[in-house]
Protein backbone atom coordinates (compact mmCIF):
# COMPACT_ATOMS: atom_id res chain seq x y z
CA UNK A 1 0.00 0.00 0.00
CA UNK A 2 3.07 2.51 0.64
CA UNK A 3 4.34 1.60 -2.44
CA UNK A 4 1.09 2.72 -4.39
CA UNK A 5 0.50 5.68 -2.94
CA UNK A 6 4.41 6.55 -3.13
CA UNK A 7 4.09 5.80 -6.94
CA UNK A 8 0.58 8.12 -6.72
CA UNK A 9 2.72 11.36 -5.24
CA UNK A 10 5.31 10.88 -7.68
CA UNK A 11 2.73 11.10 -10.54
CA UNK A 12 1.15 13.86 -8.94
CA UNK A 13 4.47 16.16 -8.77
CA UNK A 14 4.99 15.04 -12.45
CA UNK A 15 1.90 15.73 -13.56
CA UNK A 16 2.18 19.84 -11.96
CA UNK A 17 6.00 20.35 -13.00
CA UNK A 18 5.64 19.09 -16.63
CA UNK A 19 3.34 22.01 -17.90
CA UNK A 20 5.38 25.21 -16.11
CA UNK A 21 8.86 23.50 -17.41
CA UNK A 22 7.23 23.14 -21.45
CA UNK A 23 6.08 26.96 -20.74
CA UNK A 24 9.51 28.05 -19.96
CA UNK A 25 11.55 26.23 -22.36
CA UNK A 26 9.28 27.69 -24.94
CA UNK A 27 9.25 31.33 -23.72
CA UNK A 28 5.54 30.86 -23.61
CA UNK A 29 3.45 31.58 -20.09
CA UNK A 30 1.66 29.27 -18.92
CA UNK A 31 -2.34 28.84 -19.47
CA UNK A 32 -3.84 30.95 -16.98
CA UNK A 33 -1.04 33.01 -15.96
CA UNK A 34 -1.61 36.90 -16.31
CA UNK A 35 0.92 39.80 -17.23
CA UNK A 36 1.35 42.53 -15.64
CA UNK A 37 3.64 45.34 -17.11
CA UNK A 38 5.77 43.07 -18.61
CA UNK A 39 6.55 40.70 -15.72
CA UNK A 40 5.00 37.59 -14.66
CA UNK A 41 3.01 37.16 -11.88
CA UNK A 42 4.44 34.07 -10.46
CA UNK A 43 8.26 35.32 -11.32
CA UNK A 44 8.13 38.54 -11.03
CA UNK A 45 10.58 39.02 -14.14
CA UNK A 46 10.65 40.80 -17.73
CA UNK A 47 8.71 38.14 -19.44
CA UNK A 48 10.93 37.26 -23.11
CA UNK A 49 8.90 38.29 -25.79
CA UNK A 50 7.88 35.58 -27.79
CA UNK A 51 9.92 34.45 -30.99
CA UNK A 52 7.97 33.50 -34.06
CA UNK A 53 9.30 32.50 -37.28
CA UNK A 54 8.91 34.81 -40.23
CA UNK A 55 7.31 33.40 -43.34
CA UNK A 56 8.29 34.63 -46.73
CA UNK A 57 5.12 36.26 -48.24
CA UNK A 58 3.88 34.58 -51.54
CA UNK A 59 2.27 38.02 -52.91
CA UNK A 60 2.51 41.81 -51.71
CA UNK A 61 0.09 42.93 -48.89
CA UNK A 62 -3.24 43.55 -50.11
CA UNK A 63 -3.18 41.38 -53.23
CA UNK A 64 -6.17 40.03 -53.13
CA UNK A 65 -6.10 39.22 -57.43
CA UNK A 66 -5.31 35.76 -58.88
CA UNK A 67 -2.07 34.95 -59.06
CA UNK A 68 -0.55 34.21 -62.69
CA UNK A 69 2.31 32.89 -64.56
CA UNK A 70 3.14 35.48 -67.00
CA UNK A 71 5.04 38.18 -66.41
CA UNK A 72 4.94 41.26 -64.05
CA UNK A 73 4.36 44.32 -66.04
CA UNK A 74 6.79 47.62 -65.44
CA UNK A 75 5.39 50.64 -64.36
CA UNK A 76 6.84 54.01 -64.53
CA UNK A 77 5.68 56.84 -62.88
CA UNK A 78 6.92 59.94 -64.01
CA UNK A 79 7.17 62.78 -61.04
CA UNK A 80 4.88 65.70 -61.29
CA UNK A 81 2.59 64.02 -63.29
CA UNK A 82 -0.81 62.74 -61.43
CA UNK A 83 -2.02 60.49 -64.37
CA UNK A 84 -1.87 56.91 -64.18
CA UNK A 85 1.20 55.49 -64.50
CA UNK A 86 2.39 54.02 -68.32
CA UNK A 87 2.98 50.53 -68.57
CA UNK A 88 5.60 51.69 -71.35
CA UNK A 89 8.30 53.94 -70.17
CA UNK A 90 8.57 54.42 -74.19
CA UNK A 91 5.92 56.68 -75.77
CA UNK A 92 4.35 54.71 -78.93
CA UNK A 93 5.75 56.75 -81.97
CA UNK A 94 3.02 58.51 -84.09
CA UNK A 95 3.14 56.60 -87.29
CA UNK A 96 3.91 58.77 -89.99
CA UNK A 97 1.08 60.09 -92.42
CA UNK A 98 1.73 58.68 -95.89
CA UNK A 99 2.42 61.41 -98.53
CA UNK A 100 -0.45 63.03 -100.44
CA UNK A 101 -0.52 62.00 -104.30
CA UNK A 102 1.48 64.68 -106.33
CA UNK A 103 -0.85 66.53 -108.28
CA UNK A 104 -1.56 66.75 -112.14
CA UNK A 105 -0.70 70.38 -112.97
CA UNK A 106 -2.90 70.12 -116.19
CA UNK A 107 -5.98 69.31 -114.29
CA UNK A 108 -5.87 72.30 -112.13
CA UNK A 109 -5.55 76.12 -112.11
CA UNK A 110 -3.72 78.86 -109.72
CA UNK A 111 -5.04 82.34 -109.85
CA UNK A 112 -2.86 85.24 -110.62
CA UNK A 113 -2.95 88.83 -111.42
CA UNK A 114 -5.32 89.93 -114.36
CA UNK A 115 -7.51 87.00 -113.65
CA UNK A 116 -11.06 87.68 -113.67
CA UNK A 117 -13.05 85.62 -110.80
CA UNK A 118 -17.05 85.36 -111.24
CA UNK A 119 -17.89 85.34 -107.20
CA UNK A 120 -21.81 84.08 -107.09
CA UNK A 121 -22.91 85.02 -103.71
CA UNK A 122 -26.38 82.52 -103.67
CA UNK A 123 -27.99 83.88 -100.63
CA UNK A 124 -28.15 87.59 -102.19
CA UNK A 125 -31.00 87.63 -104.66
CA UNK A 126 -29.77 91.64 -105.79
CA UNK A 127 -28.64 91.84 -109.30
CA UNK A 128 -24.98 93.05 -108.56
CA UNK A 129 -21.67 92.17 -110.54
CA UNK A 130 -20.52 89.00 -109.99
CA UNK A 131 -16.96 89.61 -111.71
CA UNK A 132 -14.09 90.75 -109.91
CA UNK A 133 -10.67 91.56 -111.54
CA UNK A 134 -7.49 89.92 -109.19
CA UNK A 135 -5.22 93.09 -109.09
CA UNK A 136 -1.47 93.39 -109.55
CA UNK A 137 -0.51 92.19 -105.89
CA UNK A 138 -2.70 89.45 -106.29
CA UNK A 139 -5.26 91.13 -103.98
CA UNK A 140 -9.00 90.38 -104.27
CA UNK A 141 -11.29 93.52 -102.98
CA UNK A 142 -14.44 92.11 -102.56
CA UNK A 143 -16.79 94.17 -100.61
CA UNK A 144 -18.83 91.84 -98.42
CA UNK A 145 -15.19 90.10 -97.15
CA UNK A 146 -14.31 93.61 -95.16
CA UNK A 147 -10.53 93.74 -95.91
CA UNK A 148 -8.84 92.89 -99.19
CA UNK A 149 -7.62 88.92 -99.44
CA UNK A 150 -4.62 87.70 -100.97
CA UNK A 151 -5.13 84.94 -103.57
CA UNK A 152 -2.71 84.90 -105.69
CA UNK A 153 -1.43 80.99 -106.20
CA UNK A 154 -4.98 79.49 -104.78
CA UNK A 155 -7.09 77.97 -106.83
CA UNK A 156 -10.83 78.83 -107.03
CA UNK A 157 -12.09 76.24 -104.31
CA UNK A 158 -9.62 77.13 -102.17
CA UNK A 159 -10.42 81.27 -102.71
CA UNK A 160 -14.12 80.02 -101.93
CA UNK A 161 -13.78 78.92 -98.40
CA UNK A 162 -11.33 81.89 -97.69
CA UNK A 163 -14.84 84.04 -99.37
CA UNK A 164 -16.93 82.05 -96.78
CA UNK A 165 -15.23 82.29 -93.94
CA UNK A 166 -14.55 86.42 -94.01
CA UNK A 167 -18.23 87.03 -95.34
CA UNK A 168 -19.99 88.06 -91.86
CA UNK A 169 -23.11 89.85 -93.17
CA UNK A 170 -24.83 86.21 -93.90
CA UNK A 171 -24.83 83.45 -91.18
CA UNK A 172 -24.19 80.58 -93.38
CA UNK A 173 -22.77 82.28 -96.81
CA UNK A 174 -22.75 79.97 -99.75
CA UNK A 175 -20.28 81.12 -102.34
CA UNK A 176 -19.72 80.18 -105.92
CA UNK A 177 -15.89 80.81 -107.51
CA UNK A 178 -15.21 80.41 -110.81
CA UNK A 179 -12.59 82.05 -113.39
CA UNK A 180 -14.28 84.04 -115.89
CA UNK A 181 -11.25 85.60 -118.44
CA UNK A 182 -7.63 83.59 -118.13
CA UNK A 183 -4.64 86.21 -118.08
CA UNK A 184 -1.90 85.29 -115.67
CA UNK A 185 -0.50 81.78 -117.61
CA UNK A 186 0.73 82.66 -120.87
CA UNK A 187 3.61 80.89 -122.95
CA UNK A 188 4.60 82.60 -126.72
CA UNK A 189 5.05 81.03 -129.80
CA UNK A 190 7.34 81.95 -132.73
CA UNK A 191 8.63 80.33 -135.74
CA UNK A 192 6.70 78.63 -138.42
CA UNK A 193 2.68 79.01 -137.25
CA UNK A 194 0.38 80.73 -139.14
CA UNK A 195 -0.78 82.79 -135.33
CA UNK A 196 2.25 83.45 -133.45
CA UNK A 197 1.97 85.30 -130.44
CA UNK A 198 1.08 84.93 -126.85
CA UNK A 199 -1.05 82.13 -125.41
CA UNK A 200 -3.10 81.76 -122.90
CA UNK A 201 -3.24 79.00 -120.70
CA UNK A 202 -5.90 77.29 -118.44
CA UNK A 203 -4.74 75.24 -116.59
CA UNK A 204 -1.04 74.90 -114.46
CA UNK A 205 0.58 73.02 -117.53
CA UNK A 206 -0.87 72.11 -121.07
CA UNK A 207 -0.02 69.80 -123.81
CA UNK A 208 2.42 70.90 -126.04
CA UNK A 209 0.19 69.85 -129.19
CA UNK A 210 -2.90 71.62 -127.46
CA UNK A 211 -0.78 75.20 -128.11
CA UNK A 212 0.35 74.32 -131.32
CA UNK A 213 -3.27 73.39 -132.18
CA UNK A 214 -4.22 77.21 -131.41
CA UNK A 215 -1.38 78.63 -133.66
CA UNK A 216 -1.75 76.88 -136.49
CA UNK A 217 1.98 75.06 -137.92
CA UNK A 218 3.07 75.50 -141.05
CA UNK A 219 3.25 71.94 -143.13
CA UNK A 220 7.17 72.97 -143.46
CA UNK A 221 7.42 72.69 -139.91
CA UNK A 222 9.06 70.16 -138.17
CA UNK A 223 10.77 70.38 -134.83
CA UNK A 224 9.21 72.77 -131.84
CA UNK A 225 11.34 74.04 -129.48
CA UNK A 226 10.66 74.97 -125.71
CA UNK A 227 12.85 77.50 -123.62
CA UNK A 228 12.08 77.63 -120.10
CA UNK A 229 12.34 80.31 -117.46
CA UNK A 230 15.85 79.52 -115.63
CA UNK A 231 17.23 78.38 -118.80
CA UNK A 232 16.29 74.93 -119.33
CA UNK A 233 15.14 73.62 -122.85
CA UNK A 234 14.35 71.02 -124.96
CA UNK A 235 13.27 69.69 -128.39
CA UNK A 236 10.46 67.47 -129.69
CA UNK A 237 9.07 66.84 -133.07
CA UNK A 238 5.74 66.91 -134.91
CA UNK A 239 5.62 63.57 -136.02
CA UNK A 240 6.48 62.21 -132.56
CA UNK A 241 3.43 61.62 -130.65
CA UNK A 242 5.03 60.98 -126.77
CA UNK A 243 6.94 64.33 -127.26
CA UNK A 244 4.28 66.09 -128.41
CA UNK A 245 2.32 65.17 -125.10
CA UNK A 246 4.97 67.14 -123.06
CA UNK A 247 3.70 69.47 -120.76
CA UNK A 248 4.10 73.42 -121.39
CA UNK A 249 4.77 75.84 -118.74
CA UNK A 250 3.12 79.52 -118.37
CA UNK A 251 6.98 81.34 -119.34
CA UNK A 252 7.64 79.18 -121.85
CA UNK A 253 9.05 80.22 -125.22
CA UNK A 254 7.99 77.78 -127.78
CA UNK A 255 9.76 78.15 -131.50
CA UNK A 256 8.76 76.06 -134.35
CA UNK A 257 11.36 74.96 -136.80
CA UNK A 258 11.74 72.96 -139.96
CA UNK A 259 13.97 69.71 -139.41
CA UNK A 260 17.05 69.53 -140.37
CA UNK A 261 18.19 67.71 -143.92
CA UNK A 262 19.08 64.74 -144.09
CA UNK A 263 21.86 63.53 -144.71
CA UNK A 264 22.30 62.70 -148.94
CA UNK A 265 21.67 58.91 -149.89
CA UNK A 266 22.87 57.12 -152.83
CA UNK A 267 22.81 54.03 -155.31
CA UNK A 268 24.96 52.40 -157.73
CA UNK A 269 24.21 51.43 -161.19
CA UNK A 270 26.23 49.63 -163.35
CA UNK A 271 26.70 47.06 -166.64
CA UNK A 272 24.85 47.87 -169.59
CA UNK A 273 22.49 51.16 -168.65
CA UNK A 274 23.46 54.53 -170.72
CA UNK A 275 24.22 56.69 -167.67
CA UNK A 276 26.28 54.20 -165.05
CA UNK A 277 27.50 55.68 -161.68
CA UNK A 278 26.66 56.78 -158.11
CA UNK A 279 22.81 58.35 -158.37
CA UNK A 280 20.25 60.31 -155.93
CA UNK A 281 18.08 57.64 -153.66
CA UNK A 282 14.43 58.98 -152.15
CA UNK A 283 12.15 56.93 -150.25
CA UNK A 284 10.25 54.18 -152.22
CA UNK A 285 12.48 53.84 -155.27
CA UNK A 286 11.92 50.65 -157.51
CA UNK A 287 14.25 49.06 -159.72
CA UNK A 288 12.56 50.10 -162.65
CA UNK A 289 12.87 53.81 -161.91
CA UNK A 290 16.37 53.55 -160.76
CA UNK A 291 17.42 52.02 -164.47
CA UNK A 292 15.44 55.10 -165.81
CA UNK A 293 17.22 57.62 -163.70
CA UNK A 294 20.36 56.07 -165.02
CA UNK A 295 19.44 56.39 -168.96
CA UNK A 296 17.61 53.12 -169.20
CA UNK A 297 19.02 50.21 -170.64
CA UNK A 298 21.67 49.76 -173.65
CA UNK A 299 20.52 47.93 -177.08
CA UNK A 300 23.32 45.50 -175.85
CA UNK A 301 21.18 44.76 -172.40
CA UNK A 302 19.65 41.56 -171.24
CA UNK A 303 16.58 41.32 -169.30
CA UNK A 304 18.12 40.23 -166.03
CA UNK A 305 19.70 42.83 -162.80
CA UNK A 306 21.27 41.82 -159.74
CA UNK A 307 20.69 43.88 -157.14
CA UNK A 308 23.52 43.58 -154.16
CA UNK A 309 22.58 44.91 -150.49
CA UNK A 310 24.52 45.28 -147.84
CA UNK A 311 23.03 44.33 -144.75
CA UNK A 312 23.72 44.72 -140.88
CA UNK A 313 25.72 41.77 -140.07
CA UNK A 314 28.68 42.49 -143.12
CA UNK A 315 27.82 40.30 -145.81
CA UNK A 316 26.05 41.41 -149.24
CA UNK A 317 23.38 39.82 -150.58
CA UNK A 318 22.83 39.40 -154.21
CA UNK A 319 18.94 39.03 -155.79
CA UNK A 320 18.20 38.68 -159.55
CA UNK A 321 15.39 40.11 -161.45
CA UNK A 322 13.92 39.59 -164.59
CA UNK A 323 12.93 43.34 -166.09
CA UNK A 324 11.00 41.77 -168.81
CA UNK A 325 8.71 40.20 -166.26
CA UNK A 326 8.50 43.27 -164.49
CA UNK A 327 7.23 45.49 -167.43
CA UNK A 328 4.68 42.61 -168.42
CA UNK A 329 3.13 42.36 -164.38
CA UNK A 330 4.39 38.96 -164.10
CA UNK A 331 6.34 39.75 -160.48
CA UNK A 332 6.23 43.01 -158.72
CA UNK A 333 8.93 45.86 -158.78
CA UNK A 334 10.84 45.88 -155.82
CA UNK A 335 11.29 48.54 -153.53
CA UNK A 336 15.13 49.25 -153.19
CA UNK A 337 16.90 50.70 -150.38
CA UNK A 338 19.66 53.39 -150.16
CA UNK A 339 23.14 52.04 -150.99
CA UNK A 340 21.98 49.55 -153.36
CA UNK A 341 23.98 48.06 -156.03
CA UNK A 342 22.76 47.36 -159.34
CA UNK A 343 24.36 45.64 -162.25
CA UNK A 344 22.20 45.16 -165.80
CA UNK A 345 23.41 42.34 -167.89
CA UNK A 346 24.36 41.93 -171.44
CA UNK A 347 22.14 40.10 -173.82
CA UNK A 348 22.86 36.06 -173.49
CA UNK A 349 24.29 36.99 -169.76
């Protein structure tokens, strides 16, 4: 029985010790025990503040979004400036405008002095002038705009909305501009035209064959001309159509000319003709007129003629004809060409 109860006390006094040493030896106070200022009430000491662990957060304080794999954007905040921040800390470069078409300088037309401009006012139902000179400074004094305007180099649409937007007596003015007389684009033409003189032109730039139209070429004319302002020039010719389409400038001189010769061509006749030798070629010579340019034929002749060419790549080439054939329409009389050689055979040749 002492035994028991001895083993009884003992569990007793472990059972109350265990609890205040685990308290201790983890600098935690007891269950139940208060504090007071710091100290303990059953030790009376600075109690150790407790030591906890710190755990790595997983996002910042206040996140309370989805977490997510990409990423994390940069911001930039730029001081002084109380807009939201840019996720970009480069500004996104304006992409450039492309450039406007060029445009066609026959299709439109720039006022200048001596111009007259028919301004339709439509509102106004009075029975006023309409026309309206443009004067030597390129001013335009039209009454209803207050102060004279400058339009010199504008172009009718353009004069309109500057019209419109000085004309205060109406609330909504609706203005018409048109050119009435053309004065200020002129070119001159010389030479060989039946109307020389000075031109007028209506638009920026006009055809070259559009002025020569107007003043009339000779039929001896051949070449035209153009001296520009500054110097520049150049040359085209009637008969060429893609030069003739070259645009004429208000300035321009324009001189019409006959084309130069040409150089003298030849052909070659030999063997039994009365005249042999070198003789004048023209366009669209035949055989049988070249033996009559060259005294036609001997009483010794034959019928046949070889005719020699010389061609491109070095090496003549010899063709015979039969001029009895010829004269009777059997075979057609050839064409020949400059620098032809012709030899007329003897009878039995």
């Amino acid at each position: 029985m002492k035994r028991v109860l001895f083993v009884l006390a003992c569990a007793l006094v472990f059972y109350a010790t265990v609890p205040a040493a685990l308290a201790q030896s983890n600098n935690i106070a007891p269950a139940g025990t208060e504090l007071t200022n710091g100290k303990t009430a059953e030790q009376g000491k600075p109690a150790t503040p407790p030591v906890t662990a710190a755990a790595t957060p997983l996002a910042p304080a206040g996140a309370g979004d989805a977490t997510s794999d990409a990423p994390a954007k940069t911001i930039t905040t730029v001081p002084g400036d109380s807009s939201t921040p840019s996720e970009d800390p480069k500004a996104t470069a304006a992409t450039p405008k492309s450039n406007p078409a060029p445009i066609d300088p026959s299709t439109v037309y720039r006022v200048g002095p001596g111009d007259v401009l028919d301004i339709r006012l439509l509102n106004a139902g009075g029975r006023e002038s309409t026309l309206f000179m443009v004067m030597a400074g390129g001013l335009l004094e039209y009454p209803l705009a207050g102060e004279p305007l400058q339009v010199a180099g504008l172009t009718p649409e353009e004069i309109d909305k500057q019209l419109t937007a000085a004309v205060k007596v109406y609330e909504n003015p609706e203005i018409v501009v048109s050119v009435r007389e053309y004065a200020s684009h002129t070119v001159i033409i010389t030479g060989l035209v039946n109307d020389p003189g000075t031109k007028v032109l209506r638009r920026e730039a006009v055809p070259l064959y559009v002025v020569l139209a107007e003043a009339q070429p000779r039929p001896e004319a051949g070449r035209a001309t153009v001296m520009r302002p500054g110097g520049q020039s150049f040359e085209a010719k009637l008969a060429d159509a893609k030069a003739m389409a070259t645009l004429v400038m208000p300035g321009d001189v324009v001189t019409l000319a006959a084309l130069p010769p040409a150089p003298p061509q030849f052909f070659y006749v030999g063997g039994a003709v009365n005249s042999p030798g070198q003789k004048d070629f023209h366009q669209g010579l035949t055989l049988t007129q070249a033996v009559l340019a060259s005294g036609g034929t001997t009483r010794f002749a034959g019928s046949k003629v070889k005719v020699s060419r010389q061609f491109a790549y070095g090496r003549p080439a010899t063709t015979e004809y039969n001029l009895k054939q010829i004269e009777a329409g059997k075979i057609p009389d050839p064409v020949l060409e400059a620098g032809d050689r012709l030899e007329v055979g003897r009878g039995g040749w």
